[in-house]
N, C-alpha and C. Protein backbone atom coordinates (compact mmCIF):
# COMPACT_ATOMS: atom_id res chain seq x y z
N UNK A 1 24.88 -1.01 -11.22
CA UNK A 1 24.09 -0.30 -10.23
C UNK A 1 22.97 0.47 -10.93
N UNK A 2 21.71 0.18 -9.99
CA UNK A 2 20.71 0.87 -10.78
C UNK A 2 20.21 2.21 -10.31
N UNK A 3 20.14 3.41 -10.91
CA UNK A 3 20.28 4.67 -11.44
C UNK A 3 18.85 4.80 -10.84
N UNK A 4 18.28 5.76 -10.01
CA UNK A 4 16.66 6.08 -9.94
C UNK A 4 16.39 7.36 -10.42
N UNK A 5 15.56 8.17 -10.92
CA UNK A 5 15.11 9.28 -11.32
C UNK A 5 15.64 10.09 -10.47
N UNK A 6 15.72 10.98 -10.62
CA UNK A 6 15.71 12.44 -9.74
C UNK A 6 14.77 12.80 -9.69
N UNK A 7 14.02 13.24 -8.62
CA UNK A 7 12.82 13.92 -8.26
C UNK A 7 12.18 14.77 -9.28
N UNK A 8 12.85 15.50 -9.90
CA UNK A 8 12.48 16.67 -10.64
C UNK A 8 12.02 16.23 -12.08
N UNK A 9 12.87 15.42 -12.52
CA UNK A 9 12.45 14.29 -13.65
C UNK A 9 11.41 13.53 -13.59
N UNK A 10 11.89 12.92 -12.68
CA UNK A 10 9.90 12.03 -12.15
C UNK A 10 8.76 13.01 -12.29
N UNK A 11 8.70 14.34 -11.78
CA UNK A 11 8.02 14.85 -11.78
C UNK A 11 7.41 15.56 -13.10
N UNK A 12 8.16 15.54 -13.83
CA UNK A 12 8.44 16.16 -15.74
C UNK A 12 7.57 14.98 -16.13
N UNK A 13 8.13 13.84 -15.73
CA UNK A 13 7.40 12.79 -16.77
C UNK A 13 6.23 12.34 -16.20
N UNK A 14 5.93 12.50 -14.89
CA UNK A 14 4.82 11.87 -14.45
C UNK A 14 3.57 13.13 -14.96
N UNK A 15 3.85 14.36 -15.24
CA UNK A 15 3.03 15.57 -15.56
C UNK A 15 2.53 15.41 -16.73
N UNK A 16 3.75 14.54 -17.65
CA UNK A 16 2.88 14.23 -18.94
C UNK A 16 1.36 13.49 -19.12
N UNK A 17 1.31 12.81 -17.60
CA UNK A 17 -0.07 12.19 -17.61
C UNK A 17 -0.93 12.32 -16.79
N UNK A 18 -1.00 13.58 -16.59
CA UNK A 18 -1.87 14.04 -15.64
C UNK A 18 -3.08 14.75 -16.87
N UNK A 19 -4.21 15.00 -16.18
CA UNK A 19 -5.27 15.18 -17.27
C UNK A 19 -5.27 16.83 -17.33
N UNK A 20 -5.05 17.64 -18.31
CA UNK A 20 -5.12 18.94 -18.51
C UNK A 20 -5.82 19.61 -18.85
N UNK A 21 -7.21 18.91 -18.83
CA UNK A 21 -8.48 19.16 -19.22
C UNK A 21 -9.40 19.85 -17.68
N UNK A 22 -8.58 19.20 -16.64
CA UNK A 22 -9.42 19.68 -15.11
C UNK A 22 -8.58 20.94 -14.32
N UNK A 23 -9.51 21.56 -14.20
CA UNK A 23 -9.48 22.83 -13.53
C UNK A 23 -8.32 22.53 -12.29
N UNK A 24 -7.98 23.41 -11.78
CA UNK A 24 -7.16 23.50 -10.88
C UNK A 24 -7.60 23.36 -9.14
N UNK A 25 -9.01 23.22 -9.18
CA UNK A 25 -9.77 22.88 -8.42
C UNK A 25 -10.05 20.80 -8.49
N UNK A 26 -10.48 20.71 -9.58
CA UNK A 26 -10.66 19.07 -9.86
C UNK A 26 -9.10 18.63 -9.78
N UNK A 27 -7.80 19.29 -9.92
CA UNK A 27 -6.61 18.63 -9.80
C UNK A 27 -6.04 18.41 -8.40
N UNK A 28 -6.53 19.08 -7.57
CA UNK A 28 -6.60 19.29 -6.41
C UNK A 28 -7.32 17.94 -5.73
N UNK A 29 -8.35 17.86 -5.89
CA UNK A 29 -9.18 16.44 -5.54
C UNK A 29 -8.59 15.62 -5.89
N UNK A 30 -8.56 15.75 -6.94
CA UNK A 30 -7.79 14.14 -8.20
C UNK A 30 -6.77 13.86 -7.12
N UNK A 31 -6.00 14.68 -6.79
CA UNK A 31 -4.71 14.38 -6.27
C UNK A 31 -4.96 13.79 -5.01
N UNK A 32 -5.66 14.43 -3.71
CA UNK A 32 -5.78 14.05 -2.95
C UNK A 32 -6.54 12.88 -2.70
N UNK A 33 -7.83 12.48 -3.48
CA UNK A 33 -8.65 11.19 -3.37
C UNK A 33 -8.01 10.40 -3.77
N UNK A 34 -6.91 10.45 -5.10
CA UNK A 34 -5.99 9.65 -5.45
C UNK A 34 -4.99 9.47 -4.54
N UNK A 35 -4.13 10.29 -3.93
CA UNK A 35 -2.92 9.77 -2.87
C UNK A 35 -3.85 8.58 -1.79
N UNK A 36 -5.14 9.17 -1.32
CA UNK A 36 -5.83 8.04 -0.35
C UNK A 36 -6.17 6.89 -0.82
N UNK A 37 -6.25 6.85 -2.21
CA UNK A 37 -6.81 5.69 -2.85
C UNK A 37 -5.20 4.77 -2.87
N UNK A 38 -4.25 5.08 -3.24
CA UNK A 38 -3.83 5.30 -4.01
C UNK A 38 -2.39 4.07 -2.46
N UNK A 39 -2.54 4.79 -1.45
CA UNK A 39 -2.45 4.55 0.03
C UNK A 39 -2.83 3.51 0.22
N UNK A 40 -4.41 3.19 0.17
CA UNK A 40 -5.42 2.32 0.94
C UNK A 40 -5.02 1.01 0.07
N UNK A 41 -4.11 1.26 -1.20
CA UNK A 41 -3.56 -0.38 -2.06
C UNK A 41 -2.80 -0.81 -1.32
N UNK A 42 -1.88 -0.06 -1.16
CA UNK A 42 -0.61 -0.17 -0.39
C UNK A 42 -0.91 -1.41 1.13
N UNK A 43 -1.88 -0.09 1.42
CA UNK A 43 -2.21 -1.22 2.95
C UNK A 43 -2.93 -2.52 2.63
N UNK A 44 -3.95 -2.30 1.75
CA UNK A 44 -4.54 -3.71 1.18
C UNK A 44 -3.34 -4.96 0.71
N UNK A 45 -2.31 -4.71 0.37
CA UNK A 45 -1.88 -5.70 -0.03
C UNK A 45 -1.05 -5.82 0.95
N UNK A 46 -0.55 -5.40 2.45
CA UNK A 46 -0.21 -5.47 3.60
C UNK A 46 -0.95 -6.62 4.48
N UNK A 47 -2.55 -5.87 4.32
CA UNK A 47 -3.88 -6.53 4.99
C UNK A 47 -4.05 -7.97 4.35
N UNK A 48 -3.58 -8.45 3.32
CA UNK A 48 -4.35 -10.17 3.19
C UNK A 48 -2.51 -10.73 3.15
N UNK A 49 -1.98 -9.86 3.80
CA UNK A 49 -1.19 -10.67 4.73
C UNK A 49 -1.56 -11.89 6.12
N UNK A 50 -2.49 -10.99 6.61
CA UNK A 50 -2.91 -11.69 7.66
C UNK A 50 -4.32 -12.51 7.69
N UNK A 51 -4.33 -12.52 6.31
CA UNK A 51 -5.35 -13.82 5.46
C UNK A 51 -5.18 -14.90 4.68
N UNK A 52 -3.44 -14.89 4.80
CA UNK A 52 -2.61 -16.18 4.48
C UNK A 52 -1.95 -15.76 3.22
N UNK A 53 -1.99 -14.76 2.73
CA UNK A 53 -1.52 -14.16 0.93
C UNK A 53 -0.38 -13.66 1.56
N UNK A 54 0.63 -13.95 0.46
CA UNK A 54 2.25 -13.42 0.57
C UNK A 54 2.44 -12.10 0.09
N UNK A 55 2.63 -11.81 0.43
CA UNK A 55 2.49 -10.34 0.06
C UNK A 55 3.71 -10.47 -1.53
N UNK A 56 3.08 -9.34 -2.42
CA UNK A 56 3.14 -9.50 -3.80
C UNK A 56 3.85 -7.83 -4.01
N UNK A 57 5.08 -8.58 -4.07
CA UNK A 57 6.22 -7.42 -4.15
C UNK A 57 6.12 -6.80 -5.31
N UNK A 58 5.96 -7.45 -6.18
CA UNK A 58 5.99 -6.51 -7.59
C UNK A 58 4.50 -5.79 -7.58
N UNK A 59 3.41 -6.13 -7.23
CA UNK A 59 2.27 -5.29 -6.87
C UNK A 59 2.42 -4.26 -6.08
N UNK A 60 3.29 -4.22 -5.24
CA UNK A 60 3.91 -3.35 -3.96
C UNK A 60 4.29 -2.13 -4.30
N UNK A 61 5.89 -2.64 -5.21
CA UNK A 61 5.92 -1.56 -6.06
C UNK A 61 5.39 -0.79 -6.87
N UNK A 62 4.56 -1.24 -7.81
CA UNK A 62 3.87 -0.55 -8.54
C UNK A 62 2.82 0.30 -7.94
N UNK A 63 2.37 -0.20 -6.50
CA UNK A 63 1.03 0.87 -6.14
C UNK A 63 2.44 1.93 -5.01
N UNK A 64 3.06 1.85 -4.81
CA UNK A 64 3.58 2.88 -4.13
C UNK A 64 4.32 3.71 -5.11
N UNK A 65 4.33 2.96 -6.50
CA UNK A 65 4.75 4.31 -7.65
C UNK A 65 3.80 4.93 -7.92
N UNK A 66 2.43 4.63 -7.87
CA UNK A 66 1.27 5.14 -8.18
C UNK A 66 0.84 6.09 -6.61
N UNK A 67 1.55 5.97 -5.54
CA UNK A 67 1.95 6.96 -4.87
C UNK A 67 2.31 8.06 -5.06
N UNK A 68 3.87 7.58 -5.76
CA UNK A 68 4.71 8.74 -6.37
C UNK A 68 3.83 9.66 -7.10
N UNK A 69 3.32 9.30 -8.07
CA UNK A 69 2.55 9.62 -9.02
C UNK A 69 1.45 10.81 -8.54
N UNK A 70 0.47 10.61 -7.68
CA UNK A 70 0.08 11.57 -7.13
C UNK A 70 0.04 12.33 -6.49
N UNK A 71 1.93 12.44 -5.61
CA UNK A 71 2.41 13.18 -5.05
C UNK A 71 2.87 14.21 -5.41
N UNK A 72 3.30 13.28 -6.82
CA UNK A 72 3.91 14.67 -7.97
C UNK A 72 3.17 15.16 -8.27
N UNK A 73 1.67 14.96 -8.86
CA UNK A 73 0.74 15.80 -9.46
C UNK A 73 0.19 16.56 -7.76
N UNK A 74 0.36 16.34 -6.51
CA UNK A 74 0.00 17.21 -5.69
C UNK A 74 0.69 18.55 -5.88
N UNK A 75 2.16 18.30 -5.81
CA UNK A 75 2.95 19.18 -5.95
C UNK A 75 2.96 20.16 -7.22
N UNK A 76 2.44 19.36 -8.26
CA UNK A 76 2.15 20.46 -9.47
C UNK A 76 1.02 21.62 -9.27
N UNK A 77 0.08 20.87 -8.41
CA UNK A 77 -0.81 21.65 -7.63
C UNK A 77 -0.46 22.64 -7.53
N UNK A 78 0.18 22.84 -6.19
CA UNK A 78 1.15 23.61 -5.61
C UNK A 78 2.11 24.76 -6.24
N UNK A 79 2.63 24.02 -7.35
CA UNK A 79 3.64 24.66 -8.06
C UNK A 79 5.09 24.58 -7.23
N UNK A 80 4.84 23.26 -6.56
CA UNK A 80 6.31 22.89 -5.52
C UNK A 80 7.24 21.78 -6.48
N UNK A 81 8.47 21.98 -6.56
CA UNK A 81 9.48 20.77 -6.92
C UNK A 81 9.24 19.50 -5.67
N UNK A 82 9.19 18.25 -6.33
CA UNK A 82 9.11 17.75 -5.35
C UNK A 82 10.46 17.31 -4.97
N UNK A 83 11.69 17.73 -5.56
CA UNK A 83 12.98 17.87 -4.80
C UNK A 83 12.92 18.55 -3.75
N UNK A 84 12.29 19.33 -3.92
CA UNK A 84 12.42 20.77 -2.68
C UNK A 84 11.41 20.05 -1.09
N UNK A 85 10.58 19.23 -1.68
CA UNK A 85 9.69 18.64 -0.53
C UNK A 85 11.16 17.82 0.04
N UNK A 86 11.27 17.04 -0.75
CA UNK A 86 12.47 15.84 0.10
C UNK A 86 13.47 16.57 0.78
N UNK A 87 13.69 17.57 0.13
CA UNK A 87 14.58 18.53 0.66
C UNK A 87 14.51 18.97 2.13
N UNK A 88 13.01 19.40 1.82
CA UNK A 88 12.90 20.21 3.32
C UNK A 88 12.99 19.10 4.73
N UNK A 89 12.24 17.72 3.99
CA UNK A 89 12.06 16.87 5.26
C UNK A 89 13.09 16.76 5.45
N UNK A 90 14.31 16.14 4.89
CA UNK A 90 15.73 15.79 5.18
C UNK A 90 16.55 16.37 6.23
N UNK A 91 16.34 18.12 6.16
CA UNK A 91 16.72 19.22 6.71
C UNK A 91 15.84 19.29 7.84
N UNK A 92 13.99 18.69 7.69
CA UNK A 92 13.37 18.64 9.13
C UNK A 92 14.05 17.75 9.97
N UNK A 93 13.95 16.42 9.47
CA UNK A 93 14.52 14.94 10.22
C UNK A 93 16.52 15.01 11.15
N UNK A 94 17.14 15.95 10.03
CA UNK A 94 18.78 16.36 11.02
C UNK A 94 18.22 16.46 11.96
N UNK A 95 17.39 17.93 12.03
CA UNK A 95 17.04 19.16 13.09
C UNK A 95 16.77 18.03 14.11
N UNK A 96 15.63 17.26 13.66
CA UNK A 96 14.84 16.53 14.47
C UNK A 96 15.65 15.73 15.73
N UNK A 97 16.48 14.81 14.62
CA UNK A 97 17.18 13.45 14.81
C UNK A 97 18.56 13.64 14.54
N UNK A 98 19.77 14.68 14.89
CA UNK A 98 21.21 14.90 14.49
C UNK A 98 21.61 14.16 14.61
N UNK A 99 21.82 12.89 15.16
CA UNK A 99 22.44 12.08 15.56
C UNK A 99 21.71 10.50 15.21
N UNK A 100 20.80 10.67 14.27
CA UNK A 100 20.04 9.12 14.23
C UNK A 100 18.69 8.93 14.65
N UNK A 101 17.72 7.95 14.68
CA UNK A 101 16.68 8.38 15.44
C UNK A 101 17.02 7.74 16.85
N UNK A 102 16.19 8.16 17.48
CA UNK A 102 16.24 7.87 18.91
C UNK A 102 14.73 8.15 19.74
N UNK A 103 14.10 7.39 19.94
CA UNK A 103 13.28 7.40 20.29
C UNK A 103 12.64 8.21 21.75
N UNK A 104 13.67 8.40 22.60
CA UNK A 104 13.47 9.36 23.95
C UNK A 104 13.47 10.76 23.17
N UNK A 105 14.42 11.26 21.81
CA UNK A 105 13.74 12.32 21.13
C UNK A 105 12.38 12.52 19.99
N UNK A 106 11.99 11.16 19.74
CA UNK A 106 10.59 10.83 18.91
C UNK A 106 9.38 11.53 20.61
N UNK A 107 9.54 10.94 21.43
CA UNK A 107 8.92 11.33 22.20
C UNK A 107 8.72 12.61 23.38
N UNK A 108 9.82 13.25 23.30
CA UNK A 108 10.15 14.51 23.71
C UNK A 108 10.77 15.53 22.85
N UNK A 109 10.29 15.96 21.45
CA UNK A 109 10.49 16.89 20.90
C UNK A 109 10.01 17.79 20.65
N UNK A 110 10.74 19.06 20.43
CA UNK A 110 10.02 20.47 20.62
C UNK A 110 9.11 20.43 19.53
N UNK A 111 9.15 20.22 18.00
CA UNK A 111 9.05 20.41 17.07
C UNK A 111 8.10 19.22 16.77
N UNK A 112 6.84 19.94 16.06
CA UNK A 112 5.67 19.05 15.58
C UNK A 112 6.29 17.41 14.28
C-alpha cells in the first residue's frame, strides 16, 4: 500500500522550492497567477478530450501536483498549515453534508 505525504510535509518540502528572493508581495502573485495557470493545465488536458486526445493520466497528475504546489506556497503566504485548510473543509463539508451529499441540501443550504 502506497503511503501519501501528510500535508504538513508536502508543505516543508514543496517550500524548499519556492523562490526566497521575492518579497512577500511578488509571493502572493506567484502563487495566485500560478494556482490559475497552474488550473487552466488541468482543464487543457480535459479540453483536447473533445478533440479526439485521450486524456494523458500521467500528465494529469503531474499538473494537479503542480496544483498542490502552489497551494502550499499560497498557504506559506498566509502562514496557514495546509493540514489545517483540509481540516477546516472536512469539518465545513460534515456541517454541510452529515449524512453524505445530497443534493436537495447542495441546493437549500444555509451556509455559503
Amino acid at each position: 500500500m502506497r503511503m501519501g505525504f501528510a500535508f504538513k510535509e508536502y508543505q516543508q518540502q514543496a517550500r524548499r522550492t519556492q523562490n526566497p528572493d521575492l518579497t512577500p508581495r511578488e509571493r502572493l502573485e506567484h502563487a495566485l497567477w500560478g494556482l490559475s495557470s497552474e488550473v487552466g493545465e488541468v482543464c487543457s488536458l480535459h479540453q483536447k478530450t473533445h478533440q479526439g486526445h485521450a486524456l494523458d493520466a500521467s500528465a494529469l497528475r503531474k499538473e494537479i501536483g503542480d496544483v498542490l504546489w502552489m497551494i502550499a506556497e499560497l498557504c506559506d503566504v498566509y502562514g496557514w498549515d495546509m493540514g489545517w485548510i483540509a481540516e477546516d473543509n472536512i469539518a465545513k463539508l460534515r456541517r454541510r453534508f452529515p449524512d453524505g451529499f445530497s443534493a436537495d441540501k447542495s441546493l437549500h443550504r444555509s451556509e455559503p
